[in-house]
N, C-alpha and C. Protein backbone atom coordinates (compact mmCIF):
# COMPACT_ATOMS: atom_id res chain seq x y z
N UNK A 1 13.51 -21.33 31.74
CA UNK A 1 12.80 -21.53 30.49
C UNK A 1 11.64 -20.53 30.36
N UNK A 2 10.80 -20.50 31.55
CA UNK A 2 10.06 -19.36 31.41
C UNK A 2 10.33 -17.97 31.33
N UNK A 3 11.67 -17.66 31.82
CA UNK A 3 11.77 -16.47 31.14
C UNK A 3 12.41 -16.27 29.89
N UNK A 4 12.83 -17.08 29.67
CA UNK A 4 13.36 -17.09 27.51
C UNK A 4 12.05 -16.59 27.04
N UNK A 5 11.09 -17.46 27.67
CA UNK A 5 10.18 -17.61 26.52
C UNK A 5 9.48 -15.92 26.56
N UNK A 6 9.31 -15.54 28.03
CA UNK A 6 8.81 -14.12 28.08
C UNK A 6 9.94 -12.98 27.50
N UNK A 7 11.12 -13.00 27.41
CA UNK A 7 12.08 -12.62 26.96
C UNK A 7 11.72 -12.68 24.92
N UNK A 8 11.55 -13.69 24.60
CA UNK A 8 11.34 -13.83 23.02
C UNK A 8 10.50 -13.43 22.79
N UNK A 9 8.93 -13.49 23.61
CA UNK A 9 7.52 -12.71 23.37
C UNK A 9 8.12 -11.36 23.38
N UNK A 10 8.83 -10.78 24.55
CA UNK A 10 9.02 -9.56 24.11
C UNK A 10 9.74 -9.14 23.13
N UNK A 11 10.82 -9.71 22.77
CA UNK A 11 11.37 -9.42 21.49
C UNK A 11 10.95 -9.49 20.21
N UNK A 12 9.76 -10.04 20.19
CA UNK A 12 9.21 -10.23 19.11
C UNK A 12 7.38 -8.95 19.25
N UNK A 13 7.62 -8.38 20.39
CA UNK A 13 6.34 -7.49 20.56
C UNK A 13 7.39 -6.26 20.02
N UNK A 14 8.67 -6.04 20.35
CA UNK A 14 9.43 -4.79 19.91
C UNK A 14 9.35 -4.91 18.59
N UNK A 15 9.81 -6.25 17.84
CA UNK A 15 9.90 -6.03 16.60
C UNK A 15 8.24 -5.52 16.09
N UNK A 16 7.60 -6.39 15.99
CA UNK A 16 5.90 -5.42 15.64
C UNK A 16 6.26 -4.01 15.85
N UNK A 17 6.01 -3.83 16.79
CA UNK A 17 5.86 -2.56 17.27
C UNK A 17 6.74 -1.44 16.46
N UNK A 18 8.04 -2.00 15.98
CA UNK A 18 8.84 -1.53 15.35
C UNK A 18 8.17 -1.66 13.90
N UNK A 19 7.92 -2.29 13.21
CA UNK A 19 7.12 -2.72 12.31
C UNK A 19 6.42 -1.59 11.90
N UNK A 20 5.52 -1.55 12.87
CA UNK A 20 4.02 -0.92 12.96
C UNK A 20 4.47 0.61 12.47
N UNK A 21 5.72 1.01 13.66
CA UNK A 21 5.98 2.52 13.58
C UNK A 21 6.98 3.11 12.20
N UNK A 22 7.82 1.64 11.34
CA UNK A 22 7.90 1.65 9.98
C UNK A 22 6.86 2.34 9.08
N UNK A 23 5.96 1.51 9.14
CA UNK A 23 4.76 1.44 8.19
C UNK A 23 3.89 2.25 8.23
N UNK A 24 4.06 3.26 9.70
CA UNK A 24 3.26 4.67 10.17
C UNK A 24 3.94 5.69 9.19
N UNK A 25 5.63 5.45 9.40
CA UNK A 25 6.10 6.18 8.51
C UNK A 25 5.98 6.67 7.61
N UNK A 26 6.20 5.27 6.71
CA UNK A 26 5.58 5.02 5.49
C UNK A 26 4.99 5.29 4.69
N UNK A 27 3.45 5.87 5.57
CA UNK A 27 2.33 5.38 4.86
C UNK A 27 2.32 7.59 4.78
N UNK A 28 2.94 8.05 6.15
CA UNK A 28 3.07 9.48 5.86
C UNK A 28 3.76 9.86 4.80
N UNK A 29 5.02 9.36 4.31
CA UNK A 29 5.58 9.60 3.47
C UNK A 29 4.81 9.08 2.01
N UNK A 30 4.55 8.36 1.97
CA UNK A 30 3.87 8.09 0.99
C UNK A 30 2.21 9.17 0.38
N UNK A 31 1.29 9.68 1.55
CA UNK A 31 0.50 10.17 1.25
C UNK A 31 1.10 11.41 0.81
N UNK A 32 2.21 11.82 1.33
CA UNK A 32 2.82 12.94 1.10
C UNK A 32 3.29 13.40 -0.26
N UNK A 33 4.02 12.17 -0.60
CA UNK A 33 4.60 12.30 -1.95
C UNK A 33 3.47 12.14 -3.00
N UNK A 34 2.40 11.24 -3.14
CA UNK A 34 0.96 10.96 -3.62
C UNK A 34 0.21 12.35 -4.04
N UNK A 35 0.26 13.36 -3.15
CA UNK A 35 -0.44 14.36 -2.91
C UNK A 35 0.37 15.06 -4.29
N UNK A 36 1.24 14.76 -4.54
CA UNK A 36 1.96 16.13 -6.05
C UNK A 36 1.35 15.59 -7.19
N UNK A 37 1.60 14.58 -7.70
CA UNK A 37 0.71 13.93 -8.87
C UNK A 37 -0.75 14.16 -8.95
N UNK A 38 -0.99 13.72 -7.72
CA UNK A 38 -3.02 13.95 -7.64
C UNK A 38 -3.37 15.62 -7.79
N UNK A 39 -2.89 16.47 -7.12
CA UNK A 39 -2.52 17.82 -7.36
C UNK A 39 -2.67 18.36 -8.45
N UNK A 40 -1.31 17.99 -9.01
CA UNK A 40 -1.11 18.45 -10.67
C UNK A 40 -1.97 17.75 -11.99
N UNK A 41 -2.28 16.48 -11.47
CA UNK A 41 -4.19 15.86 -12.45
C UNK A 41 -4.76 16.66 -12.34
N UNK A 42 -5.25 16.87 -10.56
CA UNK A 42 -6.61 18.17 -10.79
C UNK A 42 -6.07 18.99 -11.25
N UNK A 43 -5.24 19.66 -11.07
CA UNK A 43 -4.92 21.17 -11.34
C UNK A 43 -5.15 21.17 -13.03
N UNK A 44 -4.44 19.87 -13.96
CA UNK A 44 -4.71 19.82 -15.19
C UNK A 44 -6.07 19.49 -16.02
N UNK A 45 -6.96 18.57 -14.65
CA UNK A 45 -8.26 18.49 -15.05
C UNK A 45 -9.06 19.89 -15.47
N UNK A 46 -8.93 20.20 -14.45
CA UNK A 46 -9.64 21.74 -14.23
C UNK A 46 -9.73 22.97 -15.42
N UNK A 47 -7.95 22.67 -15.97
CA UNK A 47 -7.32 23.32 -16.74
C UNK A 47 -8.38 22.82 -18.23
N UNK A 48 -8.44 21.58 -18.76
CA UNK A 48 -9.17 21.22 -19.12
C UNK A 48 -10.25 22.11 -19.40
N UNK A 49 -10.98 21.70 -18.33
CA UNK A 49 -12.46 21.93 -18.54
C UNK A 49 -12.75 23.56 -18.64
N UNK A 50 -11.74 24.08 -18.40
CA UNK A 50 -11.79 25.73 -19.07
C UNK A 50 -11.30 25.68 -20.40
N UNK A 51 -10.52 25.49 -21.04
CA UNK A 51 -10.24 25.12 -22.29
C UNK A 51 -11.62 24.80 -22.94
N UNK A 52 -12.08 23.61 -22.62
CA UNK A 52 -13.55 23.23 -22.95
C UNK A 52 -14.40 24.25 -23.05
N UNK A 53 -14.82 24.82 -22.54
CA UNK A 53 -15.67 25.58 -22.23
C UNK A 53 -15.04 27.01 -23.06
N UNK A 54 -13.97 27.44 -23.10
CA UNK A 54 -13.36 28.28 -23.99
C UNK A 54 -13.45 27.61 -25.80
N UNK A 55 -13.53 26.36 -26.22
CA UNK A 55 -13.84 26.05 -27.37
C UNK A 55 -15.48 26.52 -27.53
N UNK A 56 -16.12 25.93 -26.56
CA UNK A 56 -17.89 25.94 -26.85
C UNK A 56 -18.34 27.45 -26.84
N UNK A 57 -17.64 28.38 -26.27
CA UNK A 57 -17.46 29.54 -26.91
C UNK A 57 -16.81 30.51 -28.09
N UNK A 58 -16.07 29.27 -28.52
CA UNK A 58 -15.73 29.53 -29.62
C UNK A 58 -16.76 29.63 -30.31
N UNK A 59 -16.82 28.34 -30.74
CA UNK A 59 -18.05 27.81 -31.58
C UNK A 59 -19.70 28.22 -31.19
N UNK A 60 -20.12 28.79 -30.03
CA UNK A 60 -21.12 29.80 -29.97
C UNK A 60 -21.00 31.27 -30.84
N UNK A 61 -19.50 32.20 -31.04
CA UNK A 61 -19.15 33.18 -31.95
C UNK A 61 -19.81 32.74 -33.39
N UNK A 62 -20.52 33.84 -34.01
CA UNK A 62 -20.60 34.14 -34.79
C UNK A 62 -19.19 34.00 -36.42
N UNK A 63 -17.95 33.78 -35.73
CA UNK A 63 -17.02 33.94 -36.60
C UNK A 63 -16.05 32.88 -35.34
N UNK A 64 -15.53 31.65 -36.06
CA UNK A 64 -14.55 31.81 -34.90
C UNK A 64 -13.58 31.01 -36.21
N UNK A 65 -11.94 31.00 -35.69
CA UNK A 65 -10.99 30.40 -37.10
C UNK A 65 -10.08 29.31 -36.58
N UNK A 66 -9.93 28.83 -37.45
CA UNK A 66 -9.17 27.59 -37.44
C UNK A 66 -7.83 27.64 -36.81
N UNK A 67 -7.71 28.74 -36.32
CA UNK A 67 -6.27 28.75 -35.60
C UNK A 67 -6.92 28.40 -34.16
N UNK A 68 -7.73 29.73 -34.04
CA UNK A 68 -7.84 29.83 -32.31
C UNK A 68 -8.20 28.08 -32.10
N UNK A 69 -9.21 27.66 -32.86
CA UNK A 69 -9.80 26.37 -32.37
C UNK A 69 -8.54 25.03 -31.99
N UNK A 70 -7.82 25.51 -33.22
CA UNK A 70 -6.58 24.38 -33.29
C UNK A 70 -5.67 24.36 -32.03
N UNK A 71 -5.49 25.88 -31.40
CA UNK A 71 -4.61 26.68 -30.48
C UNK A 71 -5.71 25.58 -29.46
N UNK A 72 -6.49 25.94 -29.00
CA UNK A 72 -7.20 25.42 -28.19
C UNK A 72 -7.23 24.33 -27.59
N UNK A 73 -7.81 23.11 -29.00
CA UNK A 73 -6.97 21.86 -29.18
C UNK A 73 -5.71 21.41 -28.66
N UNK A 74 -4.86 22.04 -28.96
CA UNK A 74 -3.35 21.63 -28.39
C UNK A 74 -3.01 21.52 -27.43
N UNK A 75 -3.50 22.97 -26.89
CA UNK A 75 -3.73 22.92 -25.46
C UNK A 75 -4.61 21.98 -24.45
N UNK A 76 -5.54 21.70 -24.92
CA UNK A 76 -6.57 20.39 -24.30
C UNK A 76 -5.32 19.07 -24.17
N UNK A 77 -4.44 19.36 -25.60
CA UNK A 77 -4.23 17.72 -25.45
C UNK A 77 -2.69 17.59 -24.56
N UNK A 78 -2.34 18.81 -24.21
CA UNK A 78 -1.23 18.96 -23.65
C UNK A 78 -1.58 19.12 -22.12
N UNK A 79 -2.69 19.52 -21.69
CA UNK A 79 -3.22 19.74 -20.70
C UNK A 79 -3.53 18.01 -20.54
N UNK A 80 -4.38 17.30 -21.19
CA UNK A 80 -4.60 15.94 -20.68
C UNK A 80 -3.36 14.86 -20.77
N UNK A 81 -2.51 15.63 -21.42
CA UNK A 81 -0.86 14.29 -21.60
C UNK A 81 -0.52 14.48 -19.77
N UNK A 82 -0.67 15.70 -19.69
CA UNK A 82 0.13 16.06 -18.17
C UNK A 82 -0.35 15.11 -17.11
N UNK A 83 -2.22 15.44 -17.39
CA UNK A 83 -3.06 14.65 -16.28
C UNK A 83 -2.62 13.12 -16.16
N UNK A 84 -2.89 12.51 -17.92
CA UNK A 84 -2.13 11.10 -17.86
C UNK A 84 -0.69 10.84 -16.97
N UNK A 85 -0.24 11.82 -17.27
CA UNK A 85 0.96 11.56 -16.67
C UNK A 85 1.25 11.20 -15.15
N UNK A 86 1.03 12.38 -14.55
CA UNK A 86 0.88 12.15 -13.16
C UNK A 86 0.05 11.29 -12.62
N UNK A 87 -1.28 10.69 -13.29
CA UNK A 87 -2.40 10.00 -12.80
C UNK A 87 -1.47 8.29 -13.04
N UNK A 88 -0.69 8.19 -14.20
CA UNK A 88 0.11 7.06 -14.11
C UNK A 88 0.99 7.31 -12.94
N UNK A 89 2.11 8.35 -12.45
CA UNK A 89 2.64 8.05 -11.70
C UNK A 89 2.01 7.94 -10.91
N UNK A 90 1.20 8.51 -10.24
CA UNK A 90 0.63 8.24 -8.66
C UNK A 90 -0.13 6.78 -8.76
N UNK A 91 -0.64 5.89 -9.82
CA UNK A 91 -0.83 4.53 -10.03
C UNK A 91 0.28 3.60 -9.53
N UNK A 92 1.25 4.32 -10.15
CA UNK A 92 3.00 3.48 -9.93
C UNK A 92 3.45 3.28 -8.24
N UNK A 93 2.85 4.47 -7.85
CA UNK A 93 3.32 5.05 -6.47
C UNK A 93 2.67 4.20 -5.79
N UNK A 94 0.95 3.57 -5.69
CA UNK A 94 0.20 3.14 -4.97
C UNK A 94 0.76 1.59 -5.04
N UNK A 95 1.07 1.22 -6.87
CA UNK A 95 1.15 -0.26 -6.28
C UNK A 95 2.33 -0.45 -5.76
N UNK A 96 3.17 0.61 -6.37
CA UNK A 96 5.20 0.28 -4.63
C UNK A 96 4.68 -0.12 -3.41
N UNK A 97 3.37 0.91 -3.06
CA UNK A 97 2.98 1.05 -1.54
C UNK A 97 2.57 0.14 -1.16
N UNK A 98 2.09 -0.87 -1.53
CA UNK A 98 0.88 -1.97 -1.78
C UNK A 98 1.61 -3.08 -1.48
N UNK A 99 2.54 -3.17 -2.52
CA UNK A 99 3.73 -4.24 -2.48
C UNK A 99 4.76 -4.19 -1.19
N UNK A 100 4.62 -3.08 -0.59
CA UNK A 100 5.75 -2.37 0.40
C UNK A 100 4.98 -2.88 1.70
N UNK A 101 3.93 -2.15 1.71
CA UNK A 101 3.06 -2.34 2.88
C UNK A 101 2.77 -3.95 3.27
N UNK A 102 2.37 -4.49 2.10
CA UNK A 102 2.07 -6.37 2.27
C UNK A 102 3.28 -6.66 2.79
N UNK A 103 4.73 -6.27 2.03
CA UNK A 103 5.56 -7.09 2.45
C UNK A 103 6.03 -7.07 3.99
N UNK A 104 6.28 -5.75 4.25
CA UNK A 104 6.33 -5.23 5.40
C UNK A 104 5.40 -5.85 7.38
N UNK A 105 4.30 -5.94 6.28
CA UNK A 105 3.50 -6.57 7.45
C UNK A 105 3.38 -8.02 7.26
N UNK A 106 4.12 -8.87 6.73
CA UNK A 106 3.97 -10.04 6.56
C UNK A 106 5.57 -10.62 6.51
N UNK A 107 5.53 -11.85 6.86
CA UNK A 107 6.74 -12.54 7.09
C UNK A 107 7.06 -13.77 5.94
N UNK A 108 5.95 -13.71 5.16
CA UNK A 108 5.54 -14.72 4.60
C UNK A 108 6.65 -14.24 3.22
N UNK A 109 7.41 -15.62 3.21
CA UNK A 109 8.23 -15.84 1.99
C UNK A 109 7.38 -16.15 0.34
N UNK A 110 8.02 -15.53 -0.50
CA UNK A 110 7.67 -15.36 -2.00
C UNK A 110 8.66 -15.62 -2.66
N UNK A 111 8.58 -15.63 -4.20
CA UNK A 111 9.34 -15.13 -5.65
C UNK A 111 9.27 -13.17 -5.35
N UNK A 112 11.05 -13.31 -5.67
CA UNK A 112 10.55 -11.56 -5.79
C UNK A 112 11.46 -10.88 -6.21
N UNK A 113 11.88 -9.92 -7.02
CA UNK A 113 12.84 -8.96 -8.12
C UNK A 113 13.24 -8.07 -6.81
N UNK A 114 14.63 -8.30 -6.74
CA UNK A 114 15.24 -7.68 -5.86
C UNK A 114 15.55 -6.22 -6.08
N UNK A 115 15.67 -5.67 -7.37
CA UNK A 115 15.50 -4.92 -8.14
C UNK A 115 14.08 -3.74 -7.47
N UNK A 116 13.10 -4.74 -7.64
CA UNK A 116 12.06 -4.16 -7.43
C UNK A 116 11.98 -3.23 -5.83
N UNK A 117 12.13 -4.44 -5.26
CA UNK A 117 11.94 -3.96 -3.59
C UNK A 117 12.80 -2.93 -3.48
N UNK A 118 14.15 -2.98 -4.04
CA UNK A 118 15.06 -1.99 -3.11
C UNK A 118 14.43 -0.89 -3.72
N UNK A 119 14.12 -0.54 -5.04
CA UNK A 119 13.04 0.80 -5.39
C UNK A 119 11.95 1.12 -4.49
N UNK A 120 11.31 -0.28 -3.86
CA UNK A 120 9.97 0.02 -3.52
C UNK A 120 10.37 0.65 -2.39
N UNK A 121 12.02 0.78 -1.84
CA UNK A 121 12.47 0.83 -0.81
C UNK A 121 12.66 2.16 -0.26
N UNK A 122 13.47 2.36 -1.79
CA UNK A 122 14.05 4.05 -1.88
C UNK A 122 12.48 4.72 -2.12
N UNK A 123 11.76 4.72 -2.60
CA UNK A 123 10.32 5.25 -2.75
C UNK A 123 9.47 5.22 -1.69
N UNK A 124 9.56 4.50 -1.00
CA UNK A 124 9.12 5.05 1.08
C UNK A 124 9.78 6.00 1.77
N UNK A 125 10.79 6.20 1.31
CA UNK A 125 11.50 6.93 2.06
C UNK A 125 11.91 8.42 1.48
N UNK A 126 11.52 8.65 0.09
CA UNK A 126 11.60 9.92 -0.93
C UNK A 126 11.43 10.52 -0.02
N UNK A 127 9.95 10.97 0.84
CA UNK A 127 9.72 12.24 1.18
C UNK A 127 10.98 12.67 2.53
N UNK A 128 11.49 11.74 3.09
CA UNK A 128 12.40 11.79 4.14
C UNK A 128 13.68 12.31 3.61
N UNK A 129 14.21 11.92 2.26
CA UNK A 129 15.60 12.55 1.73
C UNK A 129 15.38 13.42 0.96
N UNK A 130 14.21 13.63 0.33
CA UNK A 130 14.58 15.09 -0.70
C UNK A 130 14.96 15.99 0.16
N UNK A 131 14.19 16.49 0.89
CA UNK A 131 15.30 17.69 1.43
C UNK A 131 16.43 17.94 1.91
N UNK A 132 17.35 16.53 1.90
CA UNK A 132 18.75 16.57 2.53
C UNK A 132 19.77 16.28 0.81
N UNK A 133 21.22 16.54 1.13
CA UNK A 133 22.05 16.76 0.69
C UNK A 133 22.13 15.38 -0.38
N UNK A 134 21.91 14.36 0.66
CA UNK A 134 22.33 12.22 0.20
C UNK A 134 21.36 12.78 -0.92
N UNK A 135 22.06 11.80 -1.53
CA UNK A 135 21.93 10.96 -3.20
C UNK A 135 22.04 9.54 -2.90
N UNK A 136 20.82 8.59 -2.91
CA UNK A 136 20.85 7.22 -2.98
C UNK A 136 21.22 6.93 -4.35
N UNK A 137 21.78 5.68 -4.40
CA UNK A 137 22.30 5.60 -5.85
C UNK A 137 22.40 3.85 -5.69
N UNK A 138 21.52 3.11 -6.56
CA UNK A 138 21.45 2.02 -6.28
C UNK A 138 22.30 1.22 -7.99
N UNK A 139 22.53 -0.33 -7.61
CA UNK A 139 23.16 -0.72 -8.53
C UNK A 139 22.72 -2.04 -8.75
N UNK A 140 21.58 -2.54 -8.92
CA UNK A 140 21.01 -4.25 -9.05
C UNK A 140 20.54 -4.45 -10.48
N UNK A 141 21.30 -5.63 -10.98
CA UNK A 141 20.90 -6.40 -12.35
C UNK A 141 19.54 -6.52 -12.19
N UNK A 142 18.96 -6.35 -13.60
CA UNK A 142 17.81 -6.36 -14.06
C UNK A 142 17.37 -7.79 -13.76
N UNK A 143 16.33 -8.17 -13.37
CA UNK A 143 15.80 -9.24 -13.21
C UNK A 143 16.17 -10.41 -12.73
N UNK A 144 16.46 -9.96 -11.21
CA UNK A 144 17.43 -10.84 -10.50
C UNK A 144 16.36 -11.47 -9.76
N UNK A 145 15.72 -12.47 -9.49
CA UNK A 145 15.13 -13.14 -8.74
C UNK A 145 15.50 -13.68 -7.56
N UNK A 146 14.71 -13.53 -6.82
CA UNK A 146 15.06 -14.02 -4.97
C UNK A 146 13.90 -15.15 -4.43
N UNK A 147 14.45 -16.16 -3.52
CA UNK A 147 13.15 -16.17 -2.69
C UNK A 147 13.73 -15.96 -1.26
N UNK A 148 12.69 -15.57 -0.33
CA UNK A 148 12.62 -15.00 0.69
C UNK A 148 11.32 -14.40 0.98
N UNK A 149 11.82 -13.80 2.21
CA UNK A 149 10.81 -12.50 3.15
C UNK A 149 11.07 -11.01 2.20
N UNK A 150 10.70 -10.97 1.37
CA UNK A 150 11.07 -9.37 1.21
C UNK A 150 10.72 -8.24 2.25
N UNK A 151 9.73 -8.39 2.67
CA UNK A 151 9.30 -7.49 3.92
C UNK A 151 10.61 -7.73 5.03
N UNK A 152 11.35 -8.25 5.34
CA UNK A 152 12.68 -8.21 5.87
C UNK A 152 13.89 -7.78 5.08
N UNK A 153 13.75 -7.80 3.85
CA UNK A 153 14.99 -6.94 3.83
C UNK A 153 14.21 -5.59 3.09
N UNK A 154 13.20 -5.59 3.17
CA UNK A 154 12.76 -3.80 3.31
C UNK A 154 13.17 -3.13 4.52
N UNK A 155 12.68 -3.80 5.62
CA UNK A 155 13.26 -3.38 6.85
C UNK A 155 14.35 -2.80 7.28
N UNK A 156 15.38 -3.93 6.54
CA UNK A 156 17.02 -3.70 6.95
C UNK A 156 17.28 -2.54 5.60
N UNK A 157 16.58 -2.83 4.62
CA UNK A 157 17.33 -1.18 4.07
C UNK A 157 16.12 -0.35 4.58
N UNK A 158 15.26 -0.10 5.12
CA UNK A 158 14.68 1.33 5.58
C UNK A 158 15.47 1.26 6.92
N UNK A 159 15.98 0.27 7.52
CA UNK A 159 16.74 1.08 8.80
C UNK A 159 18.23 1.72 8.45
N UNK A 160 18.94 0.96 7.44
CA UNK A 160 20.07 1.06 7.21
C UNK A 160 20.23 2.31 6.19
N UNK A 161 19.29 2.92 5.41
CA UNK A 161 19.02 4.11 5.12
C UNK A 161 18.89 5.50 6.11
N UNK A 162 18.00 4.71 6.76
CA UNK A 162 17.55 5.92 8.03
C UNK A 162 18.72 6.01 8.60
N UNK A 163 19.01 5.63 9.21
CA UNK A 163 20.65 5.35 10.43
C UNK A 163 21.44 6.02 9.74
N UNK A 164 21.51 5.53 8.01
CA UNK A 164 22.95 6.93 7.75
C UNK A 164 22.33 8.08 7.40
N UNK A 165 20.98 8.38 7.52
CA UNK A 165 20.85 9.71 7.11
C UNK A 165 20.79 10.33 8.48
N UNK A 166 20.51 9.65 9.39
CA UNK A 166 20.06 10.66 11.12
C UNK A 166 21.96 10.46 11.71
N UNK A 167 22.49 9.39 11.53
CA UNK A 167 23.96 9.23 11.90
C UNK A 167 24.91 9.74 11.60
N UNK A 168 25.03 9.41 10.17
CA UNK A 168 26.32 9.46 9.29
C UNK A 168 26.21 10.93 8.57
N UNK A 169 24.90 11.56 8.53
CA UNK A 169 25.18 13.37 7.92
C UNK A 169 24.32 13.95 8.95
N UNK A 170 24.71 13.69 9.76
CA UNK A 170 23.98 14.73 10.98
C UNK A 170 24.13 15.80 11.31
């Protein structure tokens, strides 16, 4: 009996541990992919504020016309659609991670869109397959409700992902 029980402590210190080195993953892949959106904001912020500063020189000229200013304009607002843009996705990105990470480190059963997770699923793992050949290609009805551990079957598809990408196209 005493060794079951040291036997199950350990099996249950591998799983953590396994856990842990998931969510190390994870959290690389995730800052990784994070980093292009935040990037391309600043890069569009920036863009911005020269634009800006190219109007207030407009309007310091002695003569300036309703084109250049308008030209200008457009550009500001095409320059800030971009920033919105990416500044929403990398919003989108944090709460997957959020939702990914809780579930992941917790065992604790919920309500939860199965839908959702297996995205939150394939989106941990982006930075690991873009550069290979696989195409994930998922197929779940809209608003399918579960209860369970979701942080367990994140698990089993981040292993069952990983395994055929290091296995099955090696």
């Amino acid at each position: 009996a005493d060794a079951n029980r040291r036997l199950k402590a350990e099996q249950q210190a591998v799983l953590e541990a396994e856990k842990m080195a998931s969510l190390g993953r994870m959290v690389a892949g995730f800052a990784h992919e994070l980093n292009t959106p935040v990037g391309v904001a600043v890069g569009a912020a920036s863009q911005a504020r020269e634009l800006v500063a190219e109007v207030a020189s407009l309007l310091d000229a002695e003569e300036v016309s309703e084109e250049d200013l308008r030209e200008r304009l457009r550009l500001l607002d095409e320059t800030a659609a971009l920033a919105l843009g990416n500044l929403r996705r990398a919003a989108d990105m944090v709460q997957s991670f959020k939702r990914t990470a809780v579930d992941q480190s917790s065992e604790a059963e919920r309500d939860y869109d199965l839908a959702e997770v297996i995205e939150d699923a394939e989106k941990a793992l982006h930075a690991e397959f873009k550069h290979t050949s696989i195409e994930i290609s998922t197929r779940c009805p809209a608003g399918l409700r579960l209860h369970g551990a979701p942080g367990a079957l994140v698990q089993v598809l981040t292993n069952l992902l990983q395994n055929s990408r290091i296995h099955a196209f090696a």
